[in-house]
C-alpha atoms as a PDB file:
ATOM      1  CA  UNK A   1       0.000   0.000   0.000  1.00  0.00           C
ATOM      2  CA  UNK A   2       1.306   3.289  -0.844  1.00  0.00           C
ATOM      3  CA  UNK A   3       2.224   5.633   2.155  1.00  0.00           C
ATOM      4  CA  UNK A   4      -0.336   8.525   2.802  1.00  0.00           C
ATOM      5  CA  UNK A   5       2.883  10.444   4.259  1.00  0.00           C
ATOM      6  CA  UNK A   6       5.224  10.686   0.718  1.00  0.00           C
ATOM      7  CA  UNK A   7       7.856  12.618   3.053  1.00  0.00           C
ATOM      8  CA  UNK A   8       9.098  10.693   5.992  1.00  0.00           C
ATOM      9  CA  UNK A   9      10.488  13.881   8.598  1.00  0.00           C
ATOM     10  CA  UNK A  10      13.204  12.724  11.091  1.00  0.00           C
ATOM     11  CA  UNK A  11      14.220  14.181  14.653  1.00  0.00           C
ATOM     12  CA  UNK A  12      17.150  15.464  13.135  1.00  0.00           C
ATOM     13  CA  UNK A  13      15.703  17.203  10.435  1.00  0.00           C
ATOM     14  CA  UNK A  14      12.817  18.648  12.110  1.00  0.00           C
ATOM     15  CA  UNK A  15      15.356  20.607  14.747  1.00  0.00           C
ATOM     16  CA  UNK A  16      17.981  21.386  11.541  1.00  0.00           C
ATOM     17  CA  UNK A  17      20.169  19.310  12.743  1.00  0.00           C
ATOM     18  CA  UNK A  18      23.528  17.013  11.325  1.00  0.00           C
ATOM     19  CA  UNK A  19      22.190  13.786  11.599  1.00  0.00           C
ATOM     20  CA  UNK A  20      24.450  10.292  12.177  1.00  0.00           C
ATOM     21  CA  UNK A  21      22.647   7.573  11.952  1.00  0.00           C
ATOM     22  CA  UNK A  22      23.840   3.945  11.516  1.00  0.00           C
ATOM     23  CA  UNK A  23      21.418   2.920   8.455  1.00  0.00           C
ATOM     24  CA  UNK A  24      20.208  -0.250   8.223  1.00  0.00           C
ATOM     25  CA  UNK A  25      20.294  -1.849   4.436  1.00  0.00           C
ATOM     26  CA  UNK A  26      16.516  -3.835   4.732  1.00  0.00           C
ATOM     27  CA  UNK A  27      17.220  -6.706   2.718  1.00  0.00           C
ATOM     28  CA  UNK A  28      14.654  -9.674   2.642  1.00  0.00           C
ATOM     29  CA  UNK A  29      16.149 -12.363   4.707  1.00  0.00           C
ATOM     30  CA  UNK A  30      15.609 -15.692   3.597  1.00  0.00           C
ATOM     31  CA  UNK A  31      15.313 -18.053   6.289  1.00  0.00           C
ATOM     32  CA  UNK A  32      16.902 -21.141   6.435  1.00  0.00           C
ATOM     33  CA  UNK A  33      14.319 -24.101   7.719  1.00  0.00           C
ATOM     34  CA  UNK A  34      16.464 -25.509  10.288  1.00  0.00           C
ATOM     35  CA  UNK A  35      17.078 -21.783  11.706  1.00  0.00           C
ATOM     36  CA  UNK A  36      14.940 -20.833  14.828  1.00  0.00           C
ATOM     37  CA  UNK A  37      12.383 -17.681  14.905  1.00  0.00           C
ATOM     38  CA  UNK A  38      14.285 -14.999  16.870  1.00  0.00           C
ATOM     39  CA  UNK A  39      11.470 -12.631  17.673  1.00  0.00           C
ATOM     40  CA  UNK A  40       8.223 -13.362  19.100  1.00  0.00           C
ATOM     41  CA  UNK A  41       6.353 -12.989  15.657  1.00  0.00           C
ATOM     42  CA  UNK A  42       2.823 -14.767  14.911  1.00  0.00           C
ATOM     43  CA  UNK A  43       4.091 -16.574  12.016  1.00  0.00           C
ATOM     44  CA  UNK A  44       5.681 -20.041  12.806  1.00  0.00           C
ATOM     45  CA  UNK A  45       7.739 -20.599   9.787  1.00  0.00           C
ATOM     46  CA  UNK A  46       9.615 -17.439  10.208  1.00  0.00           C
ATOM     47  CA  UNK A  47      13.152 -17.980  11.661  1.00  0.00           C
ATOM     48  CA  UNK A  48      14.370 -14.427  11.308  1.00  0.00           C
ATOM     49  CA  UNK A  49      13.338 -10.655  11.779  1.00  0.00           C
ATOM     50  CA  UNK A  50      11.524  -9.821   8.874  1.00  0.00           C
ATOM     51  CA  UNK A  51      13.828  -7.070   7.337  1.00  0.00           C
ATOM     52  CA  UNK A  52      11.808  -6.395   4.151  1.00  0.00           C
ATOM     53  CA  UNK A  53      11.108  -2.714   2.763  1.00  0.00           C
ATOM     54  CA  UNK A  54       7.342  -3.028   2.468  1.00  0.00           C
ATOM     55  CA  UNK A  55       6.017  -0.128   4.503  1.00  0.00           C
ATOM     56  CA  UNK A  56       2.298  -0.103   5.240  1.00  0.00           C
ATOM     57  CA  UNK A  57       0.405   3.221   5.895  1.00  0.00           C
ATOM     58  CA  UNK A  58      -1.646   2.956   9.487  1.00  0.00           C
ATOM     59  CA  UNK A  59      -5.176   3.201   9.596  1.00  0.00           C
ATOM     60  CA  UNK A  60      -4.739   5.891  12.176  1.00  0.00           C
ATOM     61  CA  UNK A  61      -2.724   8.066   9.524  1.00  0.00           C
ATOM     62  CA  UNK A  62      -4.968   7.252   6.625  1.00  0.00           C
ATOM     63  CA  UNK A  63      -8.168   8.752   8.856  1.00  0.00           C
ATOM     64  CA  UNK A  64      -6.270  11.789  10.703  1.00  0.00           C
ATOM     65  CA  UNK A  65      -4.290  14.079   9.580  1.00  0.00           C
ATOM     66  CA  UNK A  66      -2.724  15.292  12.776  1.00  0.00           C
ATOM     67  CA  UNK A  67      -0.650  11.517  11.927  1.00  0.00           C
ATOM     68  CA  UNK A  68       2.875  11.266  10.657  1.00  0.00           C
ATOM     69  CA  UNK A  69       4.069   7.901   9.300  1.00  0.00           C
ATOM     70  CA  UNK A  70       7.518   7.248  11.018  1.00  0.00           C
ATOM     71  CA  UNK A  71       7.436   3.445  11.252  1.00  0.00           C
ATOM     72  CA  UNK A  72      10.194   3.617   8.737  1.00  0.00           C
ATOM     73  CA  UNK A  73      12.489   6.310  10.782  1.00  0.00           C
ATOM     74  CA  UNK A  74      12.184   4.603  14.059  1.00  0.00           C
ATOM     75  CA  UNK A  75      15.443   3.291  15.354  1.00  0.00           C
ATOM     76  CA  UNK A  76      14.049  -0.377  14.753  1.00  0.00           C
ATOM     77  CA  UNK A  77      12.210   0.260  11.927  1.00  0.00           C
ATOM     78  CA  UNK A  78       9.682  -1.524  12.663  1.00  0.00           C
ATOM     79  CA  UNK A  79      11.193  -4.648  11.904  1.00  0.00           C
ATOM     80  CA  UNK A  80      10.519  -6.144  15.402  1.00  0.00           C
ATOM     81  CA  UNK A  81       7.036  -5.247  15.415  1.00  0.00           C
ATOM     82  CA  UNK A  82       4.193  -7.583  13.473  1.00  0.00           C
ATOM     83  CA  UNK A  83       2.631  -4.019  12.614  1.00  0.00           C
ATOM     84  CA  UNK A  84       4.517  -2.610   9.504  1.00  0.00           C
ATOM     85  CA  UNK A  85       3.841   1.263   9.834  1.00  0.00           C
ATOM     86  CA  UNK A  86       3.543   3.083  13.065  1.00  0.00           C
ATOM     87  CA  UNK A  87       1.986   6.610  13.131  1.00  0.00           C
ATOM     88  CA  UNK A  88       2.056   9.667  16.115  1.00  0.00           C
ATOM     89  CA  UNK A  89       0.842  12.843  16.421  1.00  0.00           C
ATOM     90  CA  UNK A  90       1.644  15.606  19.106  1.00  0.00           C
ATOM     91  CA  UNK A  91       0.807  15.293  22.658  1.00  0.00           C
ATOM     92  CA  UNK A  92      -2.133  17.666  23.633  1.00  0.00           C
ATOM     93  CA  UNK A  93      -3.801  18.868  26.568  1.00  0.00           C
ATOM     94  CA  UNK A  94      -4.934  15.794  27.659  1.00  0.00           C
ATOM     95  CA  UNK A  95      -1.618  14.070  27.252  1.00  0.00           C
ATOM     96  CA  UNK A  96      -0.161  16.888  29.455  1.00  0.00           C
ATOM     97  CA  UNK A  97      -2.498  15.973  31.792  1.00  0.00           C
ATOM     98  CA  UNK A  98      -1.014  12.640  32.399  1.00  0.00           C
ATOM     99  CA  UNK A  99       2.756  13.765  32.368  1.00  0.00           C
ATOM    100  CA  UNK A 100       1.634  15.935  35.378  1.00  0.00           C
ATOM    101  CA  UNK A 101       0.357  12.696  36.846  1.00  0.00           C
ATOM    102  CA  UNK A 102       3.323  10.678  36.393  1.00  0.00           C
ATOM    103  CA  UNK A 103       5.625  13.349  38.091  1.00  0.00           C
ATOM    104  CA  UNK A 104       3.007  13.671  41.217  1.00  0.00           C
ATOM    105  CA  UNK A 105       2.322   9.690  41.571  1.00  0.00           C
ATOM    106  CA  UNK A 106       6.228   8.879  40.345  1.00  0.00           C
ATOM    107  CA  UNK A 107       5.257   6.252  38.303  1.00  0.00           C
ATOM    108  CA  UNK A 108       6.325   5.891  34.145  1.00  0.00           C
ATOM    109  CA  UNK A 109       2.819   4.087  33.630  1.00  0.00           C
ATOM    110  CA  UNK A 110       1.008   7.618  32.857  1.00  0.00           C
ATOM    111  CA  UNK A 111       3.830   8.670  30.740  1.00  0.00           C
ATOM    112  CA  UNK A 112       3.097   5.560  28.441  1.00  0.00           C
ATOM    113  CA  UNK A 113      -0.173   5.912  28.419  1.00  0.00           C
ATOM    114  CA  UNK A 114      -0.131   9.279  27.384  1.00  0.00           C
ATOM    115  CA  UNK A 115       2.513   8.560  24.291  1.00  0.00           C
ATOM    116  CA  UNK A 116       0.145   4.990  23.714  1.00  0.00           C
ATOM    117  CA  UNK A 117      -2.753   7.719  23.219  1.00  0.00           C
ATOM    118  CA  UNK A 118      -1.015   9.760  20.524  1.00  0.00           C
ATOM    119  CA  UNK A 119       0.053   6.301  18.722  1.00  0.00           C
ATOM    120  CA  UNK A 120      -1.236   4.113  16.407  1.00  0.00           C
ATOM    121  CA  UNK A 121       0.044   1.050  18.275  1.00  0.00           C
ATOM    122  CA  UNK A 122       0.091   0.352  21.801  1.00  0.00           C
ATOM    123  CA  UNK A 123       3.380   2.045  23.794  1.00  0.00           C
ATOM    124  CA  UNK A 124       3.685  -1.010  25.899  1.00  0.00           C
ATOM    125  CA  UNK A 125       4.910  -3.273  22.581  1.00  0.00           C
ATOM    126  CA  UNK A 126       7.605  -0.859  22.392  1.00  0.00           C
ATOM    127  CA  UNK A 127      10.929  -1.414  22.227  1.00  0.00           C
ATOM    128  CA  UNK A 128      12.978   1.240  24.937  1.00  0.00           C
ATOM    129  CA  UNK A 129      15.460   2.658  22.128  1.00  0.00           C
ATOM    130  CA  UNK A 130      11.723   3.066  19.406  1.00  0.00           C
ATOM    131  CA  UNK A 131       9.979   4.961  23.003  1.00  0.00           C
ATOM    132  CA  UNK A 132      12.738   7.128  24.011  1.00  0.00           C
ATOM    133  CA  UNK A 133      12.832   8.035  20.034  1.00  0.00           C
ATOM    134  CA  UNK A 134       9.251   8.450  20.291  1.00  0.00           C
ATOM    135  CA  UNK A 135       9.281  10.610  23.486  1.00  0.00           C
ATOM    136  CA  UNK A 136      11.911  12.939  21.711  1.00  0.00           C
ATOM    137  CA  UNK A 137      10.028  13.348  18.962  1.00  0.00           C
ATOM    138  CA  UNK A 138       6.937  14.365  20.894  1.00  0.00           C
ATOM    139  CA  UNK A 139       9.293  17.313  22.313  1.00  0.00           C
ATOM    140  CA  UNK A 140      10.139  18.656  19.391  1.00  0.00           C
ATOM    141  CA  UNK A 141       6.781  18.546  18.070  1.00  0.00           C
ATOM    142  CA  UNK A 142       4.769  18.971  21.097  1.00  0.00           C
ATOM    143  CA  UNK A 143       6.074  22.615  22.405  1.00  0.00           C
ATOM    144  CA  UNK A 144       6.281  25.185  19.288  1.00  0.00           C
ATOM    145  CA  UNK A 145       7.305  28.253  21.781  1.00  0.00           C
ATOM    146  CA  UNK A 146       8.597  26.503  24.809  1.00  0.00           C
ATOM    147  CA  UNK A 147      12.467  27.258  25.346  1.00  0.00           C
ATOM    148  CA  UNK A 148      14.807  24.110  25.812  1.00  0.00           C
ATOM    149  CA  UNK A 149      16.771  24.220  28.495  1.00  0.00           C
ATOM    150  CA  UNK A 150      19.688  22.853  30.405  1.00  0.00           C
ATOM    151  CA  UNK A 151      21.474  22.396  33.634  1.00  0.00           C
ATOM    152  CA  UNK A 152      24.820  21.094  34.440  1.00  0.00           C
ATOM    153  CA  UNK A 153      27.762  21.434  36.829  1.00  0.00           C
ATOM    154  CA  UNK A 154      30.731  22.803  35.452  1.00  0.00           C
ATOM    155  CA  UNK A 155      33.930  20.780  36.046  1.00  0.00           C
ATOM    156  CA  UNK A 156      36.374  22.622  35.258  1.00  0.00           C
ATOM    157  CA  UNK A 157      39.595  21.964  37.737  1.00  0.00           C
ATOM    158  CA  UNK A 158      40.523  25.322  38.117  1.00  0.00           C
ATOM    159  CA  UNK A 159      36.655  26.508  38.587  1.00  0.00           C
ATOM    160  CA  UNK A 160      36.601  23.742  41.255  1.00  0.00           C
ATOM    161  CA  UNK A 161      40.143  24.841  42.548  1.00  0.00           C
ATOM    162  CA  UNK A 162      38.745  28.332  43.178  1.00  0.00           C
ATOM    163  CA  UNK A 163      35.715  27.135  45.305  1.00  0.00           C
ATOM    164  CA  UNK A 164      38.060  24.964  47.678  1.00  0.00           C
ATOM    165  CA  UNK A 165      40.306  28.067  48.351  1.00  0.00           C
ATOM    166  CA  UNK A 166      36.499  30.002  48.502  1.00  0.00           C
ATOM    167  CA  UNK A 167      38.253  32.856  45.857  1.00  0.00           C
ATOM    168  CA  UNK A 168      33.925  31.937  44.612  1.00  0.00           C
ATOM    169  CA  UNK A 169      31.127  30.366  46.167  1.00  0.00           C
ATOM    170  CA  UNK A 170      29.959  26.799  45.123  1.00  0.00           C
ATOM    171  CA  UNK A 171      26.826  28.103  43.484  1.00  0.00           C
ATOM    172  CA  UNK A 172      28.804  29.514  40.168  1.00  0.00           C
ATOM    173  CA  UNK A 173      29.749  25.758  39.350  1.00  0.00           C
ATOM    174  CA  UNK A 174      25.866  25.343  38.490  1.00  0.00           C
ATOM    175  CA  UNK A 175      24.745  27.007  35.270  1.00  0.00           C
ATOM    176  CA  UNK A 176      21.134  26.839  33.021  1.00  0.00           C
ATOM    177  CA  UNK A 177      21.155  28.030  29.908  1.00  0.00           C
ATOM    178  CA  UNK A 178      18.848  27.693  26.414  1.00  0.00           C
ATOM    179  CA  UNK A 179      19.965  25.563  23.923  1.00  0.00           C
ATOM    180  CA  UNK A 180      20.393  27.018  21.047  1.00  0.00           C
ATOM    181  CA  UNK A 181      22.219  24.393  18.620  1.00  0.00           C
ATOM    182  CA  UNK A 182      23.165  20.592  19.643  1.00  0.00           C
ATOM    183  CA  UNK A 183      23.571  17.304  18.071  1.00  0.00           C
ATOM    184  CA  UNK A 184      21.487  14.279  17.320  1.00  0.00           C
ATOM    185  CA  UNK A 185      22.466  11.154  16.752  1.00  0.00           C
ATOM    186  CA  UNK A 186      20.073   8.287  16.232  1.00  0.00           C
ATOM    187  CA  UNK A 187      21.315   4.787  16.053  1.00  0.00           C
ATOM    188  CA  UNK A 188      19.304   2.381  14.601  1.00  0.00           C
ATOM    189  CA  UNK A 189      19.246  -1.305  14.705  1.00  0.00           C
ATOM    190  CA  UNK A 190      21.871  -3.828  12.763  1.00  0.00           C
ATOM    191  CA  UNK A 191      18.910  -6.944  11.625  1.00  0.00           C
ATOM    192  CA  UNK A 192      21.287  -9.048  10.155  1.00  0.00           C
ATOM    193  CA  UNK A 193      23.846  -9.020  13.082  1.00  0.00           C
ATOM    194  CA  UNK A 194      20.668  -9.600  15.884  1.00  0.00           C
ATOM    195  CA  UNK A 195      19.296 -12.019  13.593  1.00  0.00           C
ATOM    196  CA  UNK A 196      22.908 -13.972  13.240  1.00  0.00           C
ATOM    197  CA  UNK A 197      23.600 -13.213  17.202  1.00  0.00           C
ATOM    198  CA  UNK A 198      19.921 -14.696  17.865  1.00  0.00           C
ATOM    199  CA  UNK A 199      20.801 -17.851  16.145  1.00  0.00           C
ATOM    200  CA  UNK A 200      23.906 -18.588  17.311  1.00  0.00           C
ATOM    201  CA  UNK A 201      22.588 -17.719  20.799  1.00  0.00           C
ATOM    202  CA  UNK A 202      19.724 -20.181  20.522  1.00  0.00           C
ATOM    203  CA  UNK A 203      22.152 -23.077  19.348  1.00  0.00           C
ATOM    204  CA  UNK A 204      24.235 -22.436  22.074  1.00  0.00           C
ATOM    205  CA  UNK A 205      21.736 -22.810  24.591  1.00  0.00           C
ATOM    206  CA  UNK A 206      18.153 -23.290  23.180  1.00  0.00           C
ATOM    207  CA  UNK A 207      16.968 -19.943  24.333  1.00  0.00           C
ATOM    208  CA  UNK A 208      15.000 -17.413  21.761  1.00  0.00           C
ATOM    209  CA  UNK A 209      15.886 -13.734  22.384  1.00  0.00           C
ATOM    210  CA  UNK A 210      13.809 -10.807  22.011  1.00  0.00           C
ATOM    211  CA  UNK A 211      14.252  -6.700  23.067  1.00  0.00           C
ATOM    212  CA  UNK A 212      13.296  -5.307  26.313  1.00  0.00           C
ATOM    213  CA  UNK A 213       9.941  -3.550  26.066  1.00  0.00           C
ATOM    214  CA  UNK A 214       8.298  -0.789  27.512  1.00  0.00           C
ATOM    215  CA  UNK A 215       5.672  -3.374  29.533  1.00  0.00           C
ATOM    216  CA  UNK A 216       8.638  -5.067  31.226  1.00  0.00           C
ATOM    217  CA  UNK A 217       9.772  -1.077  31.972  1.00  0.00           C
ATOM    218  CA  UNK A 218       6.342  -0.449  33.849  1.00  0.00           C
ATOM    219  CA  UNK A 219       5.749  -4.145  35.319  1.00  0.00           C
ATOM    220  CA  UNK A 220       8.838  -3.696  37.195  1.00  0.00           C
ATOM    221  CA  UNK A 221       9.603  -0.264  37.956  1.00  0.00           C
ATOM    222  CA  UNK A 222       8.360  -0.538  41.667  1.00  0.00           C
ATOM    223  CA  UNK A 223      10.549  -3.679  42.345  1.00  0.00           C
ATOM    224  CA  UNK A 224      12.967  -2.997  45.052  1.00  0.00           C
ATOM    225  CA  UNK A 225      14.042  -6.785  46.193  1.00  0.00           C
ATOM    226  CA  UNK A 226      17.801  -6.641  44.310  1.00  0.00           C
ATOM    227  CA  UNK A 227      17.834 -10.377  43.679  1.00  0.00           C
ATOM    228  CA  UNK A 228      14.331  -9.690  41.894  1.00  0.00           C
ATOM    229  CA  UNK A 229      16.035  -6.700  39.563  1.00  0.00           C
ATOM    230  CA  UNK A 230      18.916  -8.960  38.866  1.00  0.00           C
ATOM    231  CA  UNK A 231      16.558 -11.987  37.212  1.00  0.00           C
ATOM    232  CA  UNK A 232      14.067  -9.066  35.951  1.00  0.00           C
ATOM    233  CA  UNK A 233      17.455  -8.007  33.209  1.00  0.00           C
ATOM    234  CA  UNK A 234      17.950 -11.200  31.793  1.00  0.00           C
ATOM    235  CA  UNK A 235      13.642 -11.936  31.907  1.00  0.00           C
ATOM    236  CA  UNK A 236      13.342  -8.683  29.475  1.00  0.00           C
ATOM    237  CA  UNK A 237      15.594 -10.182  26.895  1.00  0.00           C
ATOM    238  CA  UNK A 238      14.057 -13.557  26.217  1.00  0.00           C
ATOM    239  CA  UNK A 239      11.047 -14.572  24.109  1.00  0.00           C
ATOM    240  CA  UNK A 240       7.510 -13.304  25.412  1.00  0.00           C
ATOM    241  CA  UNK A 241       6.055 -15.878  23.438  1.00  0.00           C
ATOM    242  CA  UNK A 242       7.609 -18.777  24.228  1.00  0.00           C
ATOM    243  CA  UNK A 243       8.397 -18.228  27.969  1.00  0.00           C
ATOM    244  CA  UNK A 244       5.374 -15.833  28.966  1.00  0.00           C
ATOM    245  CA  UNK A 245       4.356 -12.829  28.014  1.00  0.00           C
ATOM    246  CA  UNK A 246       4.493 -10.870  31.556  1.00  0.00           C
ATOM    247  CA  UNK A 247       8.221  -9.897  32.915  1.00  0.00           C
ATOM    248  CA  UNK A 248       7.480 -12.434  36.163  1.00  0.00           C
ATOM    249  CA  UNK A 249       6.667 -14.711  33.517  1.00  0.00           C
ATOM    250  CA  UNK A 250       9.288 -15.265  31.959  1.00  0.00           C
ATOM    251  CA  UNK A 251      11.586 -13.960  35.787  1.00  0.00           C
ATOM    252  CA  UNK A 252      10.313 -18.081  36.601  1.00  0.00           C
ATOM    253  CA  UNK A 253      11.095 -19.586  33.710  1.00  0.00           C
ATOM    254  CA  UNK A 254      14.759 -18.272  34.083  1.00  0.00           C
ATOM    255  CA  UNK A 255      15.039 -18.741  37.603  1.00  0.00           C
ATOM    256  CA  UNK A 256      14.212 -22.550  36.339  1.00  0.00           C
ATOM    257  CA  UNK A 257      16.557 -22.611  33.598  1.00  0.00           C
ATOM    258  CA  UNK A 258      19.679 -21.338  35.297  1.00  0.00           C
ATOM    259  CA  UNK A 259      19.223 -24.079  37.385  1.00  0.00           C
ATOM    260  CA  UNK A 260      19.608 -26.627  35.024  1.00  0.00           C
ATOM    261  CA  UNK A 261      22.124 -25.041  33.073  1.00  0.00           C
ATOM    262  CA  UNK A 262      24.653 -23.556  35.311  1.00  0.00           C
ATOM    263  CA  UNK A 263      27.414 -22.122  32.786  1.00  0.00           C
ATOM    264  CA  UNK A 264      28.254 -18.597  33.340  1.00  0.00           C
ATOM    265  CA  UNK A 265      28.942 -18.232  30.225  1.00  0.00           C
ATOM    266  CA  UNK A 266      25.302 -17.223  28.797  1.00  0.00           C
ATOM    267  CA  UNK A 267      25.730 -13.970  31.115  1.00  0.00           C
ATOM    268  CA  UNK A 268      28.556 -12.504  29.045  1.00  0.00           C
ATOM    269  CA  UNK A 269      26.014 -13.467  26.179  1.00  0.00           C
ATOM    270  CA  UNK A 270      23.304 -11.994  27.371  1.00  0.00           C
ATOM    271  CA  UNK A 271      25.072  -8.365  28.033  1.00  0.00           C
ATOM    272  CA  UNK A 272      26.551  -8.767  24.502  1.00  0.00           C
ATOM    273  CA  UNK A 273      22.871  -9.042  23.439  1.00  0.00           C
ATOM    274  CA  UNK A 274      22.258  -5.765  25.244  1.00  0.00           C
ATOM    275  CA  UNK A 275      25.141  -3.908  23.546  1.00  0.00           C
ATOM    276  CA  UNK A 276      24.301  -5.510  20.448  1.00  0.00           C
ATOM    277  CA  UNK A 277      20.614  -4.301  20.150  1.00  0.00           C
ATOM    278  CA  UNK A 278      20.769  -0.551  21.864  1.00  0.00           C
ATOM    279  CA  UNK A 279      19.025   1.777  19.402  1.00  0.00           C
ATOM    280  CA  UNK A 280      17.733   5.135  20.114  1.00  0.00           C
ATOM    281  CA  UNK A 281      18.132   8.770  20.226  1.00  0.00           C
ATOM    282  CA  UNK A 282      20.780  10.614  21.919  1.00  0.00           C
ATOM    283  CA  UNK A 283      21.533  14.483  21.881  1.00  0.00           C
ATOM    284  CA  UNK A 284      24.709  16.359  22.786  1.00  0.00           C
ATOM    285  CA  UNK A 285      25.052  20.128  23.508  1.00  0.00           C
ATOM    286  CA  UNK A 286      27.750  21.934  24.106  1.00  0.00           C
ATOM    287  CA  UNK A 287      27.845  24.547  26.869  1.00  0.00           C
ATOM    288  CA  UNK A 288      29.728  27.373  28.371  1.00  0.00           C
ATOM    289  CA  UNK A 289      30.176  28.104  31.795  1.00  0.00           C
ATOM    290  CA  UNK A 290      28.851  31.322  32.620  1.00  0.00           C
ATOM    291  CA  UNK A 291      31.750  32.194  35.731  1.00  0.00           C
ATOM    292  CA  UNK A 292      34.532  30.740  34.413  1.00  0.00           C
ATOM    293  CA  UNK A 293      34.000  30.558  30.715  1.00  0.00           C
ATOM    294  CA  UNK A 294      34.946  26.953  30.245  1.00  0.00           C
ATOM    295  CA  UNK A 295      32.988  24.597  27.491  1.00  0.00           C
ATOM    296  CA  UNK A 296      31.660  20.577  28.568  1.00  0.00           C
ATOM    297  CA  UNK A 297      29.813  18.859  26.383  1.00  0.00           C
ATOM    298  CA  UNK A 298      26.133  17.689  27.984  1.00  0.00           C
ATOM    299  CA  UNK A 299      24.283  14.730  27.223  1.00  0.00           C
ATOM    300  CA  UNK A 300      20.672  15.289  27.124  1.00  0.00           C
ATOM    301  CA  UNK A 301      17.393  13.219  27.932  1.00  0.00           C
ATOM    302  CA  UNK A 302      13.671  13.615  27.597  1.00  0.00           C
ATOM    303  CA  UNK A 303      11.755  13.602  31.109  1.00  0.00           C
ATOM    304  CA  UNK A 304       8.248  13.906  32.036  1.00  0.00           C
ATOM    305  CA  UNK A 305       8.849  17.406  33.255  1.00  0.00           C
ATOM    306  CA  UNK A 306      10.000  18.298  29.956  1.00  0.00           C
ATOM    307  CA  UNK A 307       6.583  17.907  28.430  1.00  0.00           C
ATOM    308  CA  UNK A 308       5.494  20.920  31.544  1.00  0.00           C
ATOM    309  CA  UNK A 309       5.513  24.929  30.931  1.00  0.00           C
ATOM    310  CA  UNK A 310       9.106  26.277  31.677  1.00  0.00           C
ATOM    311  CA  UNK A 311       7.548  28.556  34.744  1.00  0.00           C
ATOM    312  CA  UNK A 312       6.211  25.282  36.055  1.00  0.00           C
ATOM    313  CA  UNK A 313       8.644  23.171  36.218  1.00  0.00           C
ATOM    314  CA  UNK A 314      11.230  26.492  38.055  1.00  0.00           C
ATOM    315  CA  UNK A 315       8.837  26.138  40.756  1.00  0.00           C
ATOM    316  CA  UNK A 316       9.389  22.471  41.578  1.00  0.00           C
END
C-alpha cells in the first residue's frame, strides 16, 4: 500500500540538525528451515526478523491528519514489530495531563499511556530505544514556543580549585542556559547481526531472544528486592512468546533454567545481546560556563517534566 505520508520527517531534520545515523540496508532475509524464529512474531515458519522494505500506511494516519508515518524512521524500523507502519501525532492537553500525573504519583505508567494515546500502536509493545525516540520526537513537536533548556555542573579543575580556596562560592559551578544548537544522533538497529547473534545464541543454549519492552519497563519499575532486579534483566531479553508474556513470567522460567544449566557463560552473552541491540536517540550540547568561561559537552534526555511549561517546572 502506498504511504499517505510521501515525506518521511526525522528528529534530526525537524530541529535542523547534522544527523548520524547507523542505516540499516533492509534486505529480505531468507530463512533457512532448520534456523529458529528470533522474535516473538505470529508466524511459525519465520526464523528471522523480517527485514523487508514493504512499509504499510496505518489506519490511524490514513483517517487523521494530525498523523505522521515514522514506522520507517524509528530506530528499529519496525522490523521487530508484526505491525509494519507506526503513526504519532503531538501530545495535547490531555496528554499533558497525564505527564503531570506521572511526576506527582512517580510512576512511568502515565507517561506511556499518554505517548500509547497519541500512537497508532500500543506504547507497551515498544521497544525502549523506538519509546525514548518516540518521546523525543513528541518534544520537538509537542512545544512550538517553549524554550529548551539545560542544567549542568561545570567541572572545570581550576573553577573547582577556586571554590576549595572560597576565591567563589559553590553556586557559580551550576549554570542553566537555552539551547540554542546541539547534536542528534540516532542509532538504529543492525537486523542481520541480531538475527545472526539470535541464532547462534539459541544453538548455544536453546533460548530465543527478544528486546526489552516498555511493559517489562512499567511491570517492574516498583521492584525494590535486588535479587528480583537482577533476574528481571535477563527476563526482558528472552522470548515473550515462548516463555510468557508478563516480565514475572518469563523472571520463573529463568530462575528454572539457570538451574539446570549452570554455565556462566550465557551472562557474558546476554550483556553482549544488550550492547548488540541498543538503538535510540541521543543528543549532545555543548555549553559554556557562565563564571569561568569553560565549554563541557552535555548529554541530554527527555523527562516527564519536559513535556510541563518552563515557569512550572522552576517552581518544583
Amino acid at each position: 500500500m502506498k504511504p499517505v505520508f510521501e515525506k518521511k520527517v526525522g528528529l534530526a531534520e525537524l530541529q535542523g540538525m547534522v544527523k548520524d545515523t547507523n542505516t540499516v540496508e533492509r534486505k529480505r532475509v531468507i530463512p533457512a528451515p532448520a534456523k529458529p524464529e528470533v522474535f516473538a512474531q505470529p508466524q511459525p515458519t519465520k526464523s528471522t526478523v523480517d527485514s523487508s522494505p514493504v512499509v504499510e500506511s496505518s489506519p490511524a494516519a490514513q483517517a487523521d491528519a494530525r498523523y505522521v508515518e515514522v514506522g520507517d524512521i524509528l530506530p528499529s524500523k519496525c522490523l521487530v514489530y508484526t505491525e509494519k507502519s507506526v503513526a504519532v501525532r503531538p501530545f495535547e492537553v490531555p496528554e499533558i495531563n497525564k505527564i503531570h500525573r506521572a511526576i506527582v504519583e512517580k510512576t512511568i505508567r502515565h507517561e506511556v499511556d499518554a505517548m500509547s494515546a497519541c500512537l497508532s500502536i500500543s506504547a507497551y509493545q515498544l521497544t525502549l530505544g523506538d519509546f525514548y525516540w518516540l518521546m523525543y520526537w513528541e518534544y520537538v513537536n509537542s512545544y512550538k514556543r517553549m524554550p529548551k533548556t539545560v542544567s549542568w555542573r561545570c567541572s572545570n579543575p581550576e573553577h573547582l580549585e577556586k571554590v576549595v580556596s572560597l576565591e567563589t562560592g559553590p553556586e557559580t559551578l551550576q549554570n542553566t542556559e537555552v539551547i540554542t544548537n546541539s547534536h542528534l544522533k540516532e542509532e538504529a538497529l543492525d537486523i542481520e547481526r541480531v538475527n545472526l547473534f539470535a541464532e547462534k545464541f539459541y544453538t548455544e543454549y536453546g533460548l530465543y531472544l527478544d528486546l526489552p519492552r516498555v511493559s517489562d519497563l512499567v511491570e517492574t519499575e516498583n521492584e525494590t528486592d535486588n535479587d528480583t532486579e537482577w533476574y528481571n534483566k535477563y527476563a526482558a531479553l528472552i522470548s515473550r512468546q515462548h516463555y510468557g508474556a508478563t516480565t514475572k513470567q518469563r523472571r520463573e522460567y529463568l530462575k528454572g533454567w539457570f538451574k539446570a544449566h549452570s554455565n556462566p557463560d550465557v551472562l557474558m552473552d546476554f550483556e553482549d545481546w544488550i550492547e548488540l541491540t541498543q538503538h535510540g536517540v541521543q543528543e549532545e550540547v555543548t555549553v559554556t560556563c557562565k563564571e569561568c568561561g569553560a565549554t563541557d559537552k552535555v548529554e541530554l534526555s527527555v523527562t516527564p517534566l519536559s513535556f510541563l511549561p518552563v515557569g512550572k517546572q522552576r517552581n518544583r
